[in-house]
Protein backbone atom coordinates (compact mmCIF):
# COMPACT_ATOMS: atom_id res chain seq x y z
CA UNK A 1 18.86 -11.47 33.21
CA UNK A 2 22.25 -10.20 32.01
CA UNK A 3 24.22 -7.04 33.07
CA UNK A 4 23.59 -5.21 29.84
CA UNK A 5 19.54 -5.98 30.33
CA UNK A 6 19.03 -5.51 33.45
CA UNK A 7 21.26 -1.63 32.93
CA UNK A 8 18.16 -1.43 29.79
CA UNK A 9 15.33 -2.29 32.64
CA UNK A 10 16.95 0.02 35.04
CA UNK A 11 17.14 2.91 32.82
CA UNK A 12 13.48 2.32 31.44
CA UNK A 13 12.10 2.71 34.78
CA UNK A 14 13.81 5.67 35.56
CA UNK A 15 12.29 6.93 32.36
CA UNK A 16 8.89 6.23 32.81
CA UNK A 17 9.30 7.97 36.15
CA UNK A 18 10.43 11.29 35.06
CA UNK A 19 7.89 11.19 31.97
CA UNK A 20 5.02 10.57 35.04
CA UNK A 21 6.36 13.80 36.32
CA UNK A 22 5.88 15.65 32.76
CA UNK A 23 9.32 16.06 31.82
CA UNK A 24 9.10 14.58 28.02
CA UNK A 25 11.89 16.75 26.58
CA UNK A 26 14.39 15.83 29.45
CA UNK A 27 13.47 12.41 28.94
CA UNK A 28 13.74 12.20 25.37
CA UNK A 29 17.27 13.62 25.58
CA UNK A 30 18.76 11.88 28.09
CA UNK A 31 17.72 8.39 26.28
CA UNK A 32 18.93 10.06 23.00
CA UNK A 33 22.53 10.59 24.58
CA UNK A 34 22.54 7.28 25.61
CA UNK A 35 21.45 5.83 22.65
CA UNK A 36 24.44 7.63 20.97
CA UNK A 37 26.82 6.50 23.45
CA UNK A 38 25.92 3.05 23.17
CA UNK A 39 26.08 3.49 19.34
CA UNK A 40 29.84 5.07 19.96
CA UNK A 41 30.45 1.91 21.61
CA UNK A 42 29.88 -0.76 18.91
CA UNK A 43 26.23 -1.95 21.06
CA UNK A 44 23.88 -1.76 18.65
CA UNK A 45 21.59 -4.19 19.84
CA UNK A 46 21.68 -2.41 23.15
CA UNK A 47 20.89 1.00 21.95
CA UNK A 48 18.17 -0.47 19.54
CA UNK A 49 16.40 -2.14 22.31
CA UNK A 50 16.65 1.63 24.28
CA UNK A 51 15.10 3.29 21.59
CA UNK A 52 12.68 0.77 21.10
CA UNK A 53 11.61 0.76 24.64
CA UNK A 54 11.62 4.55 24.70
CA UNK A 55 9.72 5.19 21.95
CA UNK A 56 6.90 3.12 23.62
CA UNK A 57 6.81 4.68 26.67
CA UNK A 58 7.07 8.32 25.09
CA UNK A 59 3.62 6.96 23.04
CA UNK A 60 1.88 6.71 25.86
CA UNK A 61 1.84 10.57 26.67
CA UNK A 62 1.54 11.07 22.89
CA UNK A 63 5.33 12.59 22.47
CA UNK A 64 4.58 12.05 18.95
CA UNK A 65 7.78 13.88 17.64
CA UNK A 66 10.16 12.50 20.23
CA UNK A 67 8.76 9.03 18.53
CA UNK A 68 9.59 9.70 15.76
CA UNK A 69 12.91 10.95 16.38
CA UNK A 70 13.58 7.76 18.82
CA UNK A 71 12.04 5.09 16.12
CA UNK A 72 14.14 7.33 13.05
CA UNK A 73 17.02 6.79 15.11
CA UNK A 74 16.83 3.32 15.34
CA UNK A 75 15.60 2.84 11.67
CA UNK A 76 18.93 4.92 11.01
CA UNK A 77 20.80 2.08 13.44
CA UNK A 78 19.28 -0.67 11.43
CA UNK A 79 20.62 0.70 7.71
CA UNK A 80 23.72 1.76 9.23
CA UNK A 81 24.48 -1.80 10.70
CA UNK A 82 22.44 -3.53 8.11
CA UNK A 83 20.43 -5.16 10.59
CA UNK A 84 18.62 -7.79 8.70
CA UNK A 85 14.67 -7.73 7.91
CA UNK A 86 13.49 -10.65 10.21
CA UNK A 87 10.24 -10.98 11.97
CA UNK A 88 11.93 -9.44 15.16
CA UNK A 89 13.35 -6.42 13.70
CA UNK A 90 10.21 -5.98 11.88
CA UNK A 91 8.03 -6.25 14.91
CA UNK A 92 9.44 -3.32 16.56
CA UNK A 93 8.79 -1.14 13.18
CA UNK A 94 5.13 -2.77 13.66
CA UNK A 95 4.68 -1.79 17.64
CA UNK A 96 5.33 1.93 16.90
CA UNK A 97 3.65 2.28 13.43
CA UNK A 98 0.44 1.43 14.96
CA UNK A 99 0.74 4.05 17.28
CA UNK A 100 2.33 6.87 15.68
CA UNK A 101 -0.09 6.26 13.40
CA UNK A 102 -2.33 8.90 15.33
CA UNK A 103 0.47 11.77 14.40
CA UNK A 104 -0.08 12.27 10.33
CA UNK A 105 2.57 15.03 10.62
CA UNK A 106 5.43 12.17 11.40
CA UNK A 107 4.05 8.97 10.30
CA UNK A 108 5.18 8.94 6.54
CA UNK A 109 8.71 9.74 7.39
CA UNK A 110 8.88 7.28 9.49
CA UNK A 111 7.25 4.50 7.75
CA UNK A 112 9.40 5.67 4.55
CA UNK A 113 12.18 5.15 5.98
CA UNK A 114 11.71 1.77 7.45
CA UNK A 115 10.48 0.84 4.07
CA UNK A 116 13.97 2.53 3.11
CA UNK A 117 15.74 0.11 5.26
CA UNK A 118 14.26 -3.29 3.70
CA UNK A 119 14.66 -2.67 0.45
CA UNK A 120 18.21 -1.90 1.05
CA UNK A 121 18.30 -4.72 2.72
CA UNK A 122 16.07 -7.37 0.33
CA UNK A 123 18.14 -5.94 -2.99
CA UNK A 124 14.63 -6.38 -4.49
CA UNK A 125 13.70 -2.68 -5.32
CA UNK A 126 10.12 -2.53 -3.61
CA UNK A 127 11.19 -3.92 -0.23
CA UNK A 128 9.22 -6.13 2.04
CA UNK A 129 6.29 -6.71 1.32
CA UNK A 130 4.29 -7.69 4.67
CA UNK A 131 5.47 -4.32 5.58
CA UNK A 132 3.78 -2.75 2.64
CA UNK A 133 0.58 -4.85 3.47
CA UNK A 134 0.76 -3.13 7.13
CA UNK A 135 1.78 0.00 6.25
CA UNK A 136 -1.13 -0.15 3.79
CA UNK A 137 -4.26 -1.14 6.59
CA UNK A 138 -2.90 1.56 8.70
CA UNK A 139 -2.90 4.61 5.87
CA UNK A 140 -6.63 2.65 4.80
CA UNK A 141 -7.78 2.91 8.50
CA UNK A 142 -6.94 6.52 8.21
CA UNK A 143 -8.84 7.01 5.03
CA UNK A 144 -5.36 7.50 3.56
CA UNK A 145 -6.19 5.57 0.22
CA UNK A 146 -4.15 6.89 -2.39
CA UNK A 147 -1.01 6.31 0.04
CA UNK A 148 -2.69 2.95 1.27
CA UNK A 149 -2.76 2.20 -2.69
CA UNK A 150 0.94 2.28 -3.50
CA UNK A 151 1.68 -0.35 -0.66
CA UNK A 152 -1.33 -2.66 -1.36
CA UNK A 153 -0.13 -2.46 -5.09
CA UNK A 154 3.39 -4.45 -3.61
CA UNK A 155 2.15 -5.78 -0.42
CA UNK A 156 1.42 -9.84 -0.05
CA UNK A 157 -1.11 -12.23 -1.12
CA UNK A 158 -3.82 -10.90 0.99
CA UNK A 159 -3.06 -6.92 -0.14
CA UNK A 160 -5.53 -7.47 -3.66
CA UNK A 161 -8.19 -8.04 -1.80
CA UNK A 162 -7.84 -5.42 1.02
CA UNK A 163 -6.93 -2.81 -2.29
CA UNK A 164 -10.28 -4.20 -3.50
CA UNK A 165 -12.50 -3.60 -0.66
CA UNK A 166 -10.55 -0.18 -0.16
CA UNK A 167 -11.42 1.20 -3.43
CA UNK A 168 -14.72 0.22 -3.04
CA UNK A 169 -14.59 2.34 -0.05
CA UNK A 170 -12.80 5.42 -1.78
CA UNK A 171 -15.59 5.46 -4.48
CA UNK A 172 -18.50 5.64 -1.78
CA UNK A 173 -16.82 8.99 -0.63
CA UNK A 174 -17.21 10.43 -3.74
CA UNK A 175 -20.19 11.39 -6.29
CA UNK A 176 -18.74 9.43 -8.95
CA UNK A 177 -21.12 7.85 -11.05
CA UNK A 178 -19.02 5.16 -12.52
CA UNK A 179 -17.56 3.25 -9.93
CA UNK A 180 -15.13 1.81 -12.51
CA UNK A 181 -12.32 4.41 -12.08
CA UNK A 182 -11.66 3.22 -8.93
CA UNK A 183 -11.71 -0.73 -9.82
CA UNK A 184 -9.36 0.03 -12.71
CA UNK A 185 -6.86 1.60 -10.31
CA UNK A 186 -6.23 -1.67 -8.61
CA UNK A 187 -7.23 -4.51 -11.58
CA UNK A 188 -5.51 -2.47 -14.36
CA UNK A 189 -2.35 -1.52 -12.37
CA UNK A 190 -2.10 -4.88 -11.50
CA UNK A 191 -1.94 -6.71 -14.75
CA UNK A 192 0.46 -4.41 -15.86
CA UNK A 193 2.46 -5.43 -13.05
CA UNK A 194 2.04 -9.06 -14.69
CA UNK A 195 0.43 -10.45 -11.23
CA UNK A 196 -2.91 -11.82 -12.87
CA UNK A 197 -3.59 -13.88 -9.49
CA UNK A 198 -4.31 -10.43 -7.98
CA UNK A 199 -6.45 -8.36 -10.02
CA UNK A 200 -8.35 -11.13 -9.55
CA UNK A 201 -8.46 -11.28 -6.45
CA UNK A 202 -9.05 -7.22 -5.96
CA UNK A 203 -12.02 -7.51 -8.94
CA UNK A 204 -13.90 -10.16 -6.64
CA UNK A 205 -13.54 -8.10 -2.78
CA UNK A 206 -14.50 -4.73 -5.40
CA UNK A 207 -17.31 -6.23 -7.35
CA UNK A 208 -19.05 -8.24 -3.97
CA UNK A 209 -19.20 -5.08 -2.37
CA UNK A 210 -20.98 -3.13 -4.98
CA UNK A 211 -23.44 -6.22 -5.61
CA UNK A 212 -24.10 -5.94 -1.78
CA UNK A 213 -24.51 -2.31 -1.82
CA UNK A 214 -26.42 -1.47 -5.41
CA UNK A 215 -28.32 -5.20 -5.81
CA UNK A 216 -30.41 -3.93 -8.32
CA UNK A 217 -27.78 -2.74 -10.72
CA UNK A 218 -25.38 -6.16 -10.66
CA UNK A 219 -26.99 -9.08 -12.56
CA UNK A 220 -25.17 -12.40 -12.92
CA UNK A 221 -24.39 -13.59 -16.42
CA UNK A 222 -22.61 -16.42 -16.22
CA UNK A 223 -22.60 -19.52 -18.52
CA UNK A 224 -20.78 -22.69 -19.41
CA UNK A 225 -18.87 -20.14 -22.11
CA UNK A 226 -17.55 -17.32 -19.65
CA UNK A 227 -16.09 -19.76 -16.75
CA UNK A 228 -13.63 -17.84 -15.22
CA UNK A 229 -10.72 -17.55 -12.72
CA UNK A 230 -12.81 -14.25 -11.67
CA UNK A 231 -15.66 -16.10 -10.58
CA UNK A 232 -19.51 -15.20 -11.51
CA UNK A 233 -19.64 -12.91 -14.35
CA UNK A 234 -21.74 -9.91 -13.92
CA UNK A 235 -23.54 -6.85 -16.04
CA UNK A 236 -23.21 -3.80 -13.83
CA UNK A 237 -25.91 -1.22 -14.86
CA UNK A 238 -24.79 2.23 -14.62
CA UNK A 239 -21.24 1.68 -14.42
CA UNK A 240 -19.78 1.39 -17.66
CA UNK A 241 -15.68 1.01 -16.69
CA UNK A 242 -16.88 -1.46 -14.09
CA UNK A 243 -17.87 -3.82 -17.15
CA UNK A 244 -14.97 -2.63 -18.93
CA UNK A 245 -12.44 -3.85 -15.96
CA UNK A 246 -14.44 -7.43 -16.34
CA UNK A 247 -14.17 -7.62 -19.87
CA UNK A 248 -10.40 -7.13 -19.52
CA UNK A 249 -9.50 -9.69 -16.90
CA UNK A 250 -11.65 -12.14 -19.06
CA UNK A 251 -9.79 -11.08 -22.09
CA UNK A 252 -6.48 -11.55 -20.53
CA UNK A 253 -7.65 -14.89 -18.95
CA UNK A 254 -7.54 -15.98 -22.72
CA UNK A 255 -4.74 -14.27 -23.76
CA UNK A 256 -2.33 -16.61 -26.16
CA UNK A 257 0.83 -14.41 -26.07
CA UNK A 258 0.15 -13.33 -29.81
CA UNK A 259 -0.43 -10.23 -31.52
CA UNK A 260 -2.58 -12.19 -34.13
CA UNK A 261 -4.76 -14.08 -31.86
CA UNK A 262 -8.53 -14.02 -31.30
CA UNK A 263 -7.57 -12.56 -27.77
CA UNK A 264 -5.34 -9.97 -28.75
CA UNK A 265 -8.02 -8.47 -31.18
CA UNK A 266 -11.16 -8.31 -28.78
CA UNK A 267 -8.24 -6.93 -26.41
CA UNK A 268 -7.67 -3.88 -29.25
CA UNK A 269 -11.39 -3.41 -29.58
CA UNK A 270 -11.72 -2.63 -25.50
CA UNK A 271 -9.36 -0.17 -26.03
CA UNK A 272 -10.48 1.42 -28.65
CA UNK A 273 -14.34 1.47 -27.40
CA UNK A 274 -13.34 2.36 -23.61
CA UNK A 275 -9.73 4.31 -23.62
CA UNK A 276 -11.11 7.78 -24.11
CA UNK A 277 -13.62 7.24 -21.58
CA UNK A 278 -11.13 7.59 -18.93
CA UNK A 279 -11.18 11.69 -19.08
CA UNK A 280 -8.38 12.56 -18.15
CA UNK A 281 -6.89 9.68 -17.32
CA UNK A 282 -6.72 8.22 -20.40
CA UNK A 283 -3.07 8.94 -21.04
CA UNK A 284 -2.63 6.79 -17.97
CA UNK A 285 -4.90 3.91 -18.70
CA UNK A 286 -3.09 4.04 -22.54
CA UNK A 287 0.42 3.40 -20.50
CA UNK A 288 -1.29 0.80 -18.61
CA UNK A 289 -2.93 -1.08 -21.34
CA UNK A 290 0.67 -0.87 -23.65
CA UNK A 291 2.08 -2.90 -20.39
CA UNK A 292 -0.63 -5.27 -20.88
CA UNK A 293 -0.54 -5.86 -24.45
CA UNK A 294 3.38 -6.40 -24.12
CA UNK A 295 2.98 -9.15 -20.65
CA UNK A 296 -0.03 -10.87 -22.14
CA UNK A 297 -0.69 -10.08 -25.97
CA UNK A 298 2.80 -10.10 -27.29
CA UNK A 299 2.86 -6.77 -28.21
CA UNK A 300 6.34 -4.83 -28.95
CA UNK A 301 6.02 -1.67 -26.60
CA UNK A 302 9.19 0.81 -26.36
CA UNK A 303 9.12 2.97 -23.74
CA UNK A 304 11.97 4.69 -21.37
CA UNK A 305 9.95 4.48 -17.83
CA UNK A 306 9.92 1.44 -15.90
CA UNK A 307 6.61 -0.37 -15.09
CA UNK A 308 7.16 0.81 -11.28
CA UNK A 309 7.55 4.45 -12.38
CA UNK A 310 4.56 4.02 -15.02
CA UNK A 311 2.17 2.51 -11.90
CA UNK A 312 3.34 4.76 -9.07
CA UNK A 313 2.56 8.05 -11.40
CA UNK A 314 -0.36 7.58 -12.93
CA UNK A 315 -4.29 7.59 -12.74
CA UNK A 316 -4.87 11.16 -11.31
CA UNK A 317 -7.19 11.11 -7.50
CA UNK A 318 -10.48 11.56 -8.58
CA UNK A 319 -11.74 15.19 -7.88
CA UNK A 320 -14.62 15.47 -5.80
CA UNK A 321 -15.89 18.01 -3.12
CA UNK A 322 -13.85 17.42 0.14
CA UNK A 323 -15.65 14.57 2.50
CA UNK A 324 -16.60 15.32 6.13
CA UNK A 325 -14.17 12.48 7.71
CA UNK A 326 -11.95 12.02 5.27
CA UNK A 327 -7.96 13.08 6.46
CA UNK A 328 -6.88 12.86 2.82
CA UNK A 329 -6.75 15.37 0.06
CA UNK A 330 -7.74 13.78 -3.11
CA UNK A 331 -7.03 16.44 -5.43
């Protein structure tokens, strides 16, 4: 063990004594100072292992806000010194999310700014996106699905389906008839982000849940003529933007990249027939859908937002009375 670790261990110890004795503030301070001085001194990894360390033990008596000062900190150390997104760096982010997860006051700023740090980092604009899958299962855990939304939206392969099964989850909470408002959020959003692969992939973990849970209502209609990439094809009874979000990843499937094509036309007939339907989302959806017709129809769209700006604003929460359980406002 080296000089500089074993100074890390020593000072961790003493630590974890004086927070057995119940003083947290003096505890937090003293690593603080020390994390500053070691800053001061050009050791950054040094002081970003302290913090680290720190943070954990300061979890364990639920210092949330001394956390989340000590993990800001070293989030701060890692733009500052452009500390590059690895596995490693990432892990540490990982350790403490999970358990300042438990403090809703501090968790977002924290998991912000980490989020901050990799897209500074990536050059990429959205960041990394294995931390937006994790960031994502955490805020779903917490019944945090609007938030959970916006990182599934950018997360990694496995985020459609996890969005999927979410929503699902979000619509049970709610007296919503139509279970389609919520598919749409994930399967519409995502085709206007151009990532096909995974509105496929959220329509299947959305649509096997509601065939588990309302078995009477989903019938298979699938034949040698509607083989798709979305798997069986089904007539949901009841839920009339459910079929809608179907008939639009089918549509798209056979999209030619034409305004003039077969494809293109049933693809203006959907909107006309189901656009209003939306309430008041319908503004939204009509963004959505001009994204789509540009990416897949070949239709000539100006606009002045960006397709991040146009996802991350729109579809209003759906208003419902508040549910017993539930730590998120939806209205």
């Amino acid at each position: 063990m080296s000089a500089a670790n074993s100074r890390i261990e020593r000072f961790i110890k003493n630590l974890r004594q004086s927070l057995n004795e119940g003083n947290y503030y003096e505890g937090h301070q003293e690593l603080r100072a020390i994390a500053s001085r070691l800053v001061k001194q050009k050791k950054h990894e040094r002081a970003i292992q302290l913090l680290y360390l720190g943070a954990l033990e300061l979890c364990q008596y639920h210092q949330w806000g001394s956390v989340a000062d000590l993990t800001s900190f070293m989030i701060n150390i890692y733009v500052e010194e452009k500390v590059p997104v690895t596995d490693e760096n990432k892990e540490r982010v990982y350790d403490i999310f999970e358990k300042l997860s438990q403090a809703t006051e501090y968790y977002s700023r924290v998991y912000e700014s980490a989020i901050q740090w990799s897209i500074k980092e990536l050059g990429n604009g959205v960041g990394d996106t294995q931390m937006h899958h994790f960031v994502g299962c955490i805020l779903r855990n917490k019944a945090r699905y609007q938030e959970a939304e916006t990182h599934f939206l950018v997360g990694t392969t496995e985020s459609p389906a996890a969005l999927g099964s979410m929503l699902f989850d979000w619509a049970v909470r709610t007296e919503t008839k139509d279970y389609g408002m919520f598919v749409a959020r994930g399967v519409v959003k995502y085709l206007a982000l151009g990532w096909y692969e995974a509105a496929c992939s959220c329509w299947k973990a959305f649509v096997g849940r509601l065939a588990q849970a309302q078995p009477d209502a989903v019938s298979e209609r699938t034949d040698g003529a509607l083989a798709s990439k979305i798997g069986p094809v089904y007539f949901v009874a009841g839920h009339e933007l459910v079929n809608f979000v179907q008939l639009l990843l089918l549509t798209v499937e056979r999209a030619q990249a034409s305004p003039g094509s077969q494809s293109a036309t049933i693809f203006g007939s959907l909107r006309k027939q189901y656009e209003g339907r939306f309430g008041v989302n319908a503004e939204a959806v009509h963004e959505l859908l001009d994204e789509i017709a540009q990416k897949y129809f070949g239709v000539v769209v100006h606009r002045q937002q960006s397709i991040f700006d146009i996802v991350g604003s729109l579809f209003a929460p759906p208003s419902r009375p508040a549910v017993t359980g539930s730590s998120e406002a939806m209205d």
